[in-house]
PDB file of N, CA and C in Angstrom:
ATOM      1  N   UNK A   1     -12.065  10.641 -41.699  1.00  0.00           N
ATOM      2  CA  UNK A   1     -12.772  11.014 -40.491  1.00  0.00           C
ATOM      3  C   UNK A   1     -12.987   9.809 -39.579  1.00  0.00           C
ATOM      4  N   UNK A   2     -12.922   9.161 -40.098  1.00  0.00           N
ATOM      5  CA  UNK A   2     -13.936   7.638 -39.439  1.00  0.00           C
ATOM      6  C   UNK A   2     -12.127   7.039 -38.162  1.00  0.00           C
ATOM      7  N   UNK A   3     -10.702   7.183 -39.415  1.00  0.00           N
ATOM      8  CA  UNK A   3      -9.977   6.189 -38.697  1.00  0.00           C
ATOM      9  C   UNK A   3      -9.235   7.736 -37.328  1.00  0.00           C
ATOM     10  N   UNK A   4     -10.003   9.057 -37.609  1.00  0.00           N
ATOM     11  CA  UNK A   4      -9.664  10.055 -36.833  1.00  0.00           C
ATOM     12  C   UNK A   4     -10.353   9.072 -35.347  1.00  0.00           C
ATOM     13  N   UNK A   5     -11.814   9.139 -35.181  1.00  0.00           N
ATOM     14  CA  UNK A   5     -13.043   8.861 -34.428  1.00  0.00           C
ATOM     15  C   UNK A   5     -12.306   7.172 -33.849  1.00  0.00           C
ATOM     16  N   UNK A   6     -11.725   6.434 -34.451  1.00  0.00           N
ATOM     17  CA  UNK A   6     -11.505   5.230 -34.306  1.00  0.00           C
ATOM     18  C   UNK A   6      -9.738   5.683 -33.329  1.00  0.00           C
ATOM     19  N   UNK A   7      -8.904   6.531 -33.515  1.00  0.00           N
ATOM     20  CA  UNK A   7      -7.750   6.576 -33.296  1.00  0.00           C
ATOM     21  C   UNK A   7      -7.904   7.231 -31.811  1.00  0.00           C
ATOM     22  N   UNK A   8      -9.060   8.319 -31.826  1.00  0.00           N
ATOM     23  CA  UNK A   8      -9.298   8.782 -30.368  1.00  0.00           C
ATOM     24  C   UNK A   8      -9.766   7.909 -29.374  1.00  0.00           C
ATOM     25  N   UNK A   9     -10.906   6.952 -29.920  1.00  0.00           N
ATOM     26  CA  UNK A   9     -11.022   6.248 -29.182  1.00  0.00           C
ATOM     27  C   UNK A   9     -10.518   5.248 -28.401  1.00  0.00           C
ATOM     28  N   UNK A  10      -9.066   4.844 -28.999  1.00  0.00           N
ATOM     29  CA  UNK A  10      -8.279   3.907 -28.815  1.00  0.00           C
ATOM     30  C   UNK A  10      -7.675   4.970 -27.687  1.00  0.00           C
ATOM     31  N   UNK A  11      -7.183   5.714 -28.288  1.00  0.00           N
ATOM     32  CA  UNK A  11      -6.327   6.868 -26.417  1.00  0.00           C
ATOM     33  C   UNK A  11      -7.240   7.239 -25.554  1.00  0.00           C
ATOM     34  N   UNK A  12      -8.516   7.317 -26.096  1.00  0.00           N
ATOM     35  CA  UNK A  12      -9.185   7.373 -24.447  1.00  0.00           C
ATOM     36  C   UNK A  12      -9.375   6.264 -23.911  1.00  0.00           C
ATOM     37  N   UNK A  13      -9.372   4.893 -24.148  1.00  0.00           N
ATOM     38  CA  UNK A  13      -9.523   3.694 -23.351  1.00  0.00           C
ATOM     39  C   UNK A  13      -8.871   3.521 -21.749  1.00  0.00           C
ATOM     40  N   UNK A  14      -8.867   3.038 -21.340  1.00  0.00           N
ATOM     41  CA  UNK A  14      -8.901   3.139 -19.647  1.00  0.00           C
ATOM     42  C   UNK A  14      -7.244   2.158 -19.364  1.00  0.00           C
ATOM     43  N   UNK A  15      -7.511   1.046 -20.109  1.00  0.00           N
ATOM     44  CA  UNK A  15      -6.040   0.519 -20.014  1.00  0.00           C
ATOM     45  C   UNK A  15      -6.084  -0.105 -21.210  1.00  0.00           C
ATOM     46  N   UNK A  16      -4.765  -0.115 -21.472  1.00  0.00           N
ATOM     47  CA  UNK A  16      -4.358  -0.864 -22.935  1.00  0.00           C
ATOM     48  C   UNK A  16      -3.719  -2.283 -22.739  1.00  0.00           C
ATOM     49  N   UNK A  17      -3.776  -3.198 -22.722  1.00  0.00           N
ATOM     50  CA  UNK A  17      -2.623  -3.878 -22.508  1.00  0.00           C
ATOM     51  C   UNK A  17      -1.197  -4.090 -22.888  1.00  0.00           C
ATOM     52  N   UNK A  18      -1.320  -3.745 -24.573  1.00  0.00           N
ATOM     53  CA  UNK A  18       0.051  -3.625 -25.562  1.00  0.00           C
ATOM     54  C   UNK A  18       0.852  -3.374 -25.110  1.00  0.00           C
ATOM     55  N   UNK A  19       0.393  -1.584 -24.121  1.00  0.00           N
ATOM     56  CA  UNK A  19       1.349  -0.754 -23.948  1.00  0.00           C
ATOM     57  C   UNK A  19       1.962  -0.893 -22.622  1.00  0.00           C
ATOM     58  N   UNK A  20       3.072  -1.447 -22.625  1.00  0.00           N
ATOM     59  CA  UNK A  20       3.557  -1.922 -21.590  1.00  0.00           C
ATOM     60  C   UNK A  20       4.618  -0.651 -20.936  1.00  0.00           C
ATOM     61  N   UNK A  21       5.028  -0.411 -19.991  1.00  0.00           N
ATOM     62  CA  UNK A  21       6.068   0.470 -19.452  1.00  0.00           C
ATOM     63  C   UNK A  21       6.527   0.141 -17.702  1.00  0.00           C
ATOM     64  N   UNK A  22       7.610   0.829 -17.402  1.00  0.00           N
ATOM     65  CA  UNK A  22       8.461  -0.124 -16.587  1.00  0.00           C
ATOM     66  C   UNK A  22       7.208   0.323 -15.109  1.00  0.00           C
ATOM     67  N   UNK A  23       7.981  -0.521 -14.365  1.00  0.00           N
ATOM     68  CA  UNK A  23       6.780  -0.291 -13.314  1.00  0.00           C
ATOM     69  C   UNK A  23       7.226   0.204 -12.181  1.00  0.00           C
ATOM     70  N   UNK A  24       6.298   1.133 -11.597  1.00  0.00           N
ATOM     71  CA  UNK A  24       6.464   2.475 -10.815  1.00  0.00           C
ATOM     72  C   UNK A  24       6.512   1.582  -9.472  1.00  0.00           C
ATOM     73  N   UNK A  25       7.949   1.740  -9.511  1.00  0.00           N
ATOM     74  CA  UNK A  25       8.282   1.188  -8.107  1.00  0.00           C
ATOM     75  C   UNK A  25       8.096   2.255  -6.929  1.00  0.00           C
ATOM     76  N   UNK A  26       7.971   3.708  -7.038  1.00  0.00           N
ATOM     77  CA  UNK A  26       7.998   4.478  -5.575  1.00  0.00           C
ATOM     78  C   UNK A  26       6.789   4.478  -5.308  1.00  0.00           C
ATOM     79  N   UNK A  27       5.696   3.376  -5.607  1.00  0.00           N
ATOM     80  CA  UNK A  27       4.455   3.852  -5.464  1.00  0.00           C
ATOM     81  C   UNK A  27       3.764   2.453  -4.724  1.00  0.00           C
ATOM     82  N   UNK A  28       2.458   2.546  -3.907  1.00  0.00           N
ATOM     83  CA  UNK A  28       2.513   0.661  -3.395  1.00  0.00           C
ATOM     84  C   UNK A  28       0.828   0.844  -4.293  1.00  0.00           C
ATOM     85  N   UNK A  29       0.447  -0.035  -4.592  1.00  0.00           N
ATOM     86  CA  UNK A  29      -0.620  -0.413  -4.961  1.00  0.00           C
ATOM     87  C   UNK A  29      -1.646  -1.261  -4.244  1.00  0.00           C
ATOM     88  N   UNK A  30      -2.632   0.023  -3.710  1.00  0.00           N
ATOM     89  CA  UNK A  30      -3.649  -0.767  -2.717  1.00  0.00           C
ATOM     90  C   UNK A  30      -4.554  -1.826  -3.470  1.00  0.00           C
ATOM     91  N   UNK A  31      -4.855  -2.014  -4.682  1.00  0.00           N
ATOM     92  CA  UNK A  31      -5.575  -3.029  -4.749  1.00  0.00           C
ATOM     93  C   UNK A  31      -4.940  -3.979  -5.276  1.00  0.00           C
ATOM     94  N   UNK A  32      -3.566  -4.372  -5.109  1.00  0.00           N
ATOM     95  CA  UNK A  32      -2.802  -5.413  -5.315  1.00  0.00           C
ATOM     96  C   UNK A  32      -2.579  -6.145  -4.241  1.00  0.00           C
ATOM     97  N   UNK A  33      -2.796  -7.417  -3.994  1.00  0.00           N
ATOM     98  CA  UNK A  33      -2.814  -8.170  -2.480  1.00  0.00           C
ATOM     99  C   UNK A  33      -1.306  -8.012  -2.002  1.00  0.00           C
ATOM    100  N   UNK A  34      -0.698  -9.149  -3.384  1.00  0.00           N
ATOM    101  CA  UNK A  34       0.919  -9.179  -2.981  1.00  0.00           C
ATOM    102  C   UNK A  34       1.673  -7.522  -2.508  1.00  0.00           C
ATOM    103  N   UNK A  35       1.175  -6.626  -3.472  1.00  0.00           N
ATOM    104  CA  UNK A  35       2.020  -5.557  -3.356  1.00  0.00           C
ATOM    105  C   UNK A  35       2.209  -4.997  -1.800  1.00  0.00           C
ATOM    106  N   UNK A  36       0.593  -5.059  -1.228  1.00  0.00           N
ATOM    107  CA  UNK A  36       0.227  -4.711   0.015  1.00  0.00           C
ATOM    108  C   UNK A  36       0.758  -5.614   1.385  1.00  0.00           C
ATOM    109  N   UNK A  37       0.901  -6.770   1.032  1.00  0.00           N
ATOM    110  CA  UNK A  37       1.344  -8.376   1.518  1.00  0.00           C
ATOM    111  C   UNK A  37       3.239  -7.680   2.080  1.00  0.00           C
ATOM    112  N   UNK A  38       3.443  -7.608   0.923  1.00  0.00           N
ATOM    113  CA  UNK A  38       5.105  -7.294   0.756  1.00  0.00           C
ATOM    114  C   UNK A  38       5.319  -6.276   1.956  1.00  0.00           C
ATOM    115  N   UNK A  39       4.567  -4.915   1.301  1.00  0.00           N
ATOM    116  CA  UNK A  39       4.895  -3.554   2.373  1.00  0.00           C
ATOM    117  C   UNK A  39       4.377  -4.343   3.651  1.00  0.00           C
ATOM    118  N   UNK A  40       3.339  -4.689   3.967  1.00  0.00           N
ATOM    119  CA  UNK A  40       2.772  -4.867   5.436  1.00  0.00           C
ATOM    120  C   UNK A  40       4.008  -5.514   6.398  1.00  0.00           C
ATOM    121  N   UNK A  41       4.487  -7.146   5.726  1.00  0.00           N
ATOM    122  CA  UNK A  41       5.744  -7.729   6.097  1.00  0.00           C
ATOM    123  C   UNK A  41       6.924  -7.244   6.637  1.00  0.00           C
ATOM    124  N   UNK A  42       7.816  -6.067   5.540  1.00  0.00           N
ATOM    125  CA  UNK A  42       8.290  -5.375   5.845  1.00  0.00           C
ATOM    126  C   UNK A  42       8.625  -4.420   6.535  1.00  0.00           C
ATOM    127  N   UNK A  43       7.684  -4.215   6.841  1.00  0.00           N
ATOM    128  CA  UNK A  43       7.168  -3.198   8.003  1.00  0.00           C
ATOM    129  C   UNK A  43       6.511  -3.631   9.248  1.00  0.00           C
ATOM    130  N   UNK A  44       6.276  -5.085   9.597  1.00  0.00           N
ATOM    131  CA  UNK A  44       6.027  -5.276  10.984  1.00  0.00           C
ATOM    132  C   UNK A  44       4.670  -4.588  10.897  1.00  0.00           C
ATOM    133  N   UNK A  45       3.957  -4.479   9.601  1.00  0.00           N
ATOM    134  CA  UNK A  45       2.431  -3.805  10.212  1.00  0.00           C
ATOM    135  C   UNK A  45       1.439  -5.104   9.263  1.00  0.00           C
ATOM    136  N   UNK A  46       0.113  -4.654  10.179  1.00  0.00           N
ATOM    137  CA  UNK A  46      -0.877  -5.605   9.014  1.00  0.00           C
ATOM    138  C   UNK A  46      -1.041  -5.376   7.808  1.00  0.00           C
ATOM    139  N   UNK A  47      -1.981  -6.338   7.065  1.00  0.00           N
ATOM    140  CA  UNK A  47      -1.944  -5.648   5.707  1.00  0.00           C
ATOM    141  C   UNK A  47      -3.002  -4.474   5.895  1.00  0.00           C
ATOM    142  N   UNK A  48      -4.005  -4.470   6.865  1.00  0.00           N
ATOM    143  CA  UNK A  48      -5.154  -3.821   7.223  1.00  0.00           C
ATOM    144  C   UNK A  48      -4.507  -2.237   7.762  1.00  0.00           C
ATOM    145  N   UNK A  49      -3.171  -2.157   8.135  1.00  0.00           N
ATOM    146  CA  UNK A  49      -2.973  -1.362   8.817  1.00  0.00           C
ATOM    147  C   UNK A  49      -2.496  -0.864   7.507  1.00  0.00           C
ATOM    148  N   UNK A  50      -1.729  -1.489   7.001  1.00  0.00           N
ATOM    149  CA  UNK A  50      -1.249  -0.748   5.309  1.00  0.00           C
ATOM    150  C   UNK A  50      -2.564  -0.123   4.697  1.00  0.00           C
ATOM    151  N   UNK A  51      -3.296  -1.039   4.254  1.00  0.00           N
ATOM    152  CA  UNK A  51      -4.649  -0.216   3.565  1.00  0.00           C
ATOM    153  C   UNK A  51      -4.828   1.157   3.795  1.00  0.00           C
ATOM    154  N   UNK A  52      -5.149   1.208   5.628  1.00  0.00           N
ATOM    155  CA  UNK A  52      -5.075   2.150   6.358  1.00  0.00           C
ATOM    156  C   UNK A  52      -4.496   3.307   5.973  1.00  0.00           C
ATOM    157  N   UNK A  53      -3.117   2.943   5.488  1.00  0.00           N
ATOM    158  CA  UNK A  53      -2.218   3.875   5.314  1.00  0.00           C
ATOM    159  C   UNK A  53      -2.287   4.513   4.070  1.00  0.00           C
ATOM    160  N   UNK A  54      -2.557   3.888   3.424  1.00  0.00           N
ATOM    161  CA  UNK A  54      -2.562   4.156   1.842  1.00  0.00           C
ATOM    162  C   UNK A  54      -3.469   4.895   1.907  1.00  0.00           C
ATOM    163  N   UNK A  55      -4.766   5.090   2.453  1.00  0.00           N
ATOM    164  CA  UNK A  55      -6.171   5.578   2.697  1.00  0.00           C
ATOM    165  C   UNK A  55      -5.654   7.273   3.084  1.00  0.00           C
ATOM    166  N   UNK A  56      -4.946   7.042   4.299  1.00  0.00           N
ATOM    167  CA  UNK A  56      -4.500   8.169   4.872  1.00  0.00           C
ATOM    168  C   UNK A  56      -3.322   9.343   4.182  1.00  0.00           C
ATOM    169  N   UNK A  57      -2.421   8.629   3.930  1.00  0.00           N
ATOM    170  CA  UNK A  57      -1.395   9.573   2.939  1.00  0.00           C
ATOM    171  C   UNK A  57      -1.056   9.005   1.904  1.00  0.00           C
ATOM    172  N   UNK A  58      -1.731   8.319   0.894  1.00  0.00           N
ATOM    173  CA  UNK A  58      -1.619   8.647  -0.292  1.00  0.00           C
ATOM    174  C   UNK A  58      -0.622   6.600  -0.626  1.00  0.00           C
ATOM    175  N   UNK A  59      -0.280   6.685  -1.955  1.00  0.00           N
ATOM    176  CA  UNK A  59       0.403   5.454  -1.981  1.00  0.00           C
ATOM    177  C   UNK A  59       1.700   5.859  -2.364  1.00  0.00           C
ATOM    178  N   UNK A  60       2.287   7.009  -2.422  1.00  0.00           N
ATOM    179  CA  UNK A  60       4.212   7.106  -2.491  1.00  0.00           C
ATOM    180  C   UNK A  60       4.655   6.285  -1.200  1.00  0.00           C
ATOM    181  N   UNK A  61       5.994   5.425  -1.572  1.00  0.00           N
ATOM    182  CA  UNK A  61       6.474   4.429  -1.175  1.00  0.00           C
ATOM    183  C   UNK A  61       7.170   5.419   0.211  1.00  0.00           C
ATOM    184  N   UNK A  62       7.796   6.010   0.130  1.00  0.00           N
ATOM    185  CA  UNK A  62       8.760   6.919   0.919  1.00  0.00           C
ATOM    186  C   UNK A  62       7.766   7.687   2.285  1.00  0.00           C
ATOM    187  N   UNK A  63       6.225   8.067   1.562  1.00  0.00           N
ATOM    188  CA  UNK A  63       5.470   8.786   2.903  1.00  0.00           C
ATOM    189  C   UNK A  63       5.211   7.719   3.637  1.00  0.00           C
ATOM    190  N   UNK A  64       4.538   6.755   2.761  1.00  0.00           N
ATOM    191  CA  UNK A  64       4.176   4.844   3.424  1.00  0.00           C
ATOM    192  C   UNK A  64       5.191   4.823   4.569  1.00  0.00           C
ATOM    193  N   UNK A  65       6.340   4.909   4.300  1.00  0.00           N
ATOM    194  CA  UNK A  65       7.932   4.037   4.575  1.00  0.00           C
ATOM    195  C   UNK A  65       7.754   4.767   5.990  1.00  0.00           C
ATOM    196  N   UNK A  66       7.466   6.100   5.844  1.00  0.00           N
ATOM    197  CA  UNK A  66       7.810   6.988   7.149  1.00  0.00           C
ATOM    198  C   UNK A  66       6.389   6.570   8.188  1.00  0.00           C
ATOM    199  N   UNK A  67       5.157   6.846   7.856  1.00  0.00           N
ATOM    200  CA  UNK A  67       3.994   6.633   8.060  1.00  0.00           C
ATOM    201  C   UNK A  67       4.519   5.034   9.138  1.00  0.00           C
ATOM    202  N   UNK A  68       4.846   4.317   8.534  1.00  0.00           N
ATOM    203  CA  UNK A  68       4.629   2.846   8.868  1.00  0.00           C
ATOM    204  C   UNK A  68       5.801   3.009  10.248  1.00  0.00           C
ATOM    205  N   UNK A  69       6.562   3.758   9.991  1.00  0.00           N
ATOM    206  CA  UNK A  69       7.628   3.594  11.220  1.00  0.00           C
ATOM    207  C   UNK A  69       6.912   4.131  12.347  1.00  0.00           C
ATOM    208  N   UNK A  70       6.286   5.034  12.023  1.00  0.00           N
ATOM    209  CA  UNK A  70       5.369   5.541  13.100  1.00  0.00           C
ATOM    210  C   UNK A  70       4.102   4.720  14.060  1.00  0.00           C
ATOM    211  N   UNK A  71       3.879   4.101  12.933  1.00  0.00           N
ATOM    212  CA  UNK A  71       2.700   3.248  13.388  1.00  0.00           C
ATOM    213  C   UNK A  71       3.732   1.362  14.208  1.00  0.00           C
ATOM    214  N   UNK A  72       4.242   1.340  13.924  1.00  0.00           N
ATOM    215  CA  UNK A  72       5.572  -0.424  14.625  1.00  0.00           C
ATOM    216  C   UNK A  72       5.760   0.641  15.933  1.00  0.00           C
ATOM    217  N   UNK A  73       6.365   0.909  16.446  1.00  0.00           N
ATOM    218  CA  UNK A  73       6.361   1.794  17.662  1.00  0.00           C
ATOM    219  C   UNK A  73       4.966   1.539  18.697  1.00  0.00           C
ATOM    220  N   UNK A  74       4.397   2.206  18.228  1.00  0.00           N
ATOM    221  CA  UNK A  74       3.079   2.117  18.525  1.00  0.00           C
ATOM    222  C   UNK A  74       2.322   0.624  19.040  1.00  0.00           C
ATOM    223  N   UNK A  75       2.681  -0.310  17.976  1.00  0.00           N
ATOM    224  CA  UNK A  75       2.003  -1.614  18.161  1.00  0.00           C
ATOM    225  C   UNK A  75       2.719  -2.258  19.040  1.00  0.00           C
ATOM    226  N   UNK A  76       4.334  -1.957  19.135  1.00  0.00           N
ATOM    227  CA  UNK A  76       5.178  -2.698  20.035  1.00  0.00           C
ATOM    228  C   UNK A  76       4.630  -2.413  21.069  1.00  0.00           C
ATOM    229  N   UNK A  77       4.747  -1.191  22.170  1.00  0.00           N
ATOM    230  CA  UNK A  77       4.346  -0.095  22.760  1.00  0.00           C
ATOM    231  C   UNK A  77       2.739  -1.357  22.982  1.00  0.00           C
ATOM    232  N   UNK A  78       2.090  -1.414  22.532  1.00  0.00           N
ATOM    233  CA  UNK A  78       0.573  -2.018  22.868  1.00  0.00           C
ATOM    234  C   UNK A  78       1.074  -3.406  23.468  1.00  0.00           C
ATOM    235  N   UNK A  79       1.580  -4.266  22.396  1.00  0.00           N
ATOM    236  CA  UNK A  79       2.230  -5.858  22.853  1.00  0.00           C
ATOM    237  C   UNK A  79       2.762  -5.937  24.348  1.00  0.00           C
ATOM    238  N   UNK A  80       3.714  -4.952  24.640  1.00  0.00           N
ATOM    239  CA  UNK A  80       4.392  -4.910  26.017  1.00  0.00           C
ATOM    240  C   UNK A  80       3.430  -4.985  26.602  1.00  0.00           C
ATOM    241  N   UNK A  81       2.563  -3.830  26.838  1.00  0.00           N
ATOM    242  CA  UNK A  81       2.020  -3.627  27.599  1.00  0.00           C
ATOM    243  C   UNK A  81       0.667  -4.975  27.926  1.00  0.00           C
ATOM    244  N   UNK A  82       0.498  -5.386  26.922  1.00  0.00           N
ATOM    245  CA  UNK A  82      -0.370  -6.269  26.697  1.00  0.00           C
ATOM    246  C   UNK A  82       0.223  -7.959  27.992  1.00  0.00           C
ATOM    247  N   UNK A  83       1.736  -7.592  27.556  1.00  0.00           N
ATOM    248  CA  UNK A  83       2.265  -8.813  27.871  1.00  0.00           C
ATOM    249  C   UNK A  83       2.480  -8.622  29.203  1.00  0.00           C
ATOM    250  N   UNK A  84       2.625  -7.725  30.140  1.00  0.00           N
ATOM    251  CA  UNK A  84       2.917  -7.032  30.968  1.00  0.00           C
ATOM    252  C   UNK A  84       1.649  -7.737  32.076  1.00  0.00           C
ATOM    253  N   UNK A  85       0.535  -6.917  31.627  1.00  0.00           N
ATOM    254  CA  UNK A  85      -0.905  -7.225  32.212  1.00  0.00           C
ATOM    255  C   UNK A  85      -0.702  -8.854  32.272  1.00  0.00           C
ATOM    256  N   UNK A  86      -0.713  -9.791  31.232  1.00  0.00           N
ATOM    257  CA  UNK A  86      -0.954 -10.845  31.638  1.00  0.00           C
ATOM    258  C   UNK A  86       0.006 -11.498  32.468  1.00  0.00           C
ATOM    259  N   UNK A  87       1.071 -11.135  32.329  1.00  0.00           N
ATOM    260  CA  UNK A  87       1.746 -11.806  33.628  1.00  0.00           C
ATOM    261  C   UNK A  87       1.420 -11.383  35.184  1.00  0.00           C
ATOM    262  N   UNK A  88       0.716 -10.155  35.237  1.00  0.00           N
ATOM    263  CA  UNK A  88       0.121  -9.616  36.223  1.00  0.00           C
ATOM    264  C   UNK A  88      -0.198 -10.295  36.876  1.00  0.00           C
ATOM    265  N   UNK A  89      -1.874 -10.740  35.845  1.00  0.00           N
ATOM    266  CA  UNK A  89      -2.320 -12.176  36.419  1.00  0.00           C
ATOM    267  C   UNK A  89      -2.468 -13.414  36.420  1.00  0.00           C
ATOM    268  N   UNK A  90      -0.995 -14.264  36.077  1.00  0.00           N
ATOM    269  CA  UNK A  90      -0.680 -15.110  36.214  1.00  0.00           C
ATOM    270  C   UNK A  90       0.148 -15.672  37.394  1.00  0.00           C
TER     271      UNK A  90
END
């Protein structure tokens, strides 16, 4: 009974370390700096805007991927315009 009580407890634990398995690449991991670092780069967005994203639809790599194209558009789209004005008044 005792190594029953001792064997469950070991599979309900939260993380194991032992148990190692390959790593879920279609997925980004918001509380990983680098992971978030990487996508943001790649994508011409902040890492803040990634967070963002992850917040909003979820962390599959592929909705991110689409999500983020949507959002570079957008920021370009701001920069111009940004750059635009100041030559205005210069």
């Amino acid at each position: 009974m005792l190594i029953l009580k001792q064997a469950t407890r070991e599979m309900m634990m939260a993380d194991n370390k032992k148990a190692r398995g390959k790593a879920d690449r279609s997925r980004v991991a918001k509380g990983e700096a680098y992971e978030v670092a990487y996508f943001a780069r790649k994508h011409g967005i902040s890492a803040a805007q990634t967070r963002a994203l992850i917040e909003k639809v979820g962390n599959d790599r592929a909705k991110l991927t689409a999500a983020a194209k949507k959002v570079k558009p957008a920021r370009k789209k701001a920069a111009k315009k940004k750059a635009a004005k100041k030559r205005g008044k210069g």
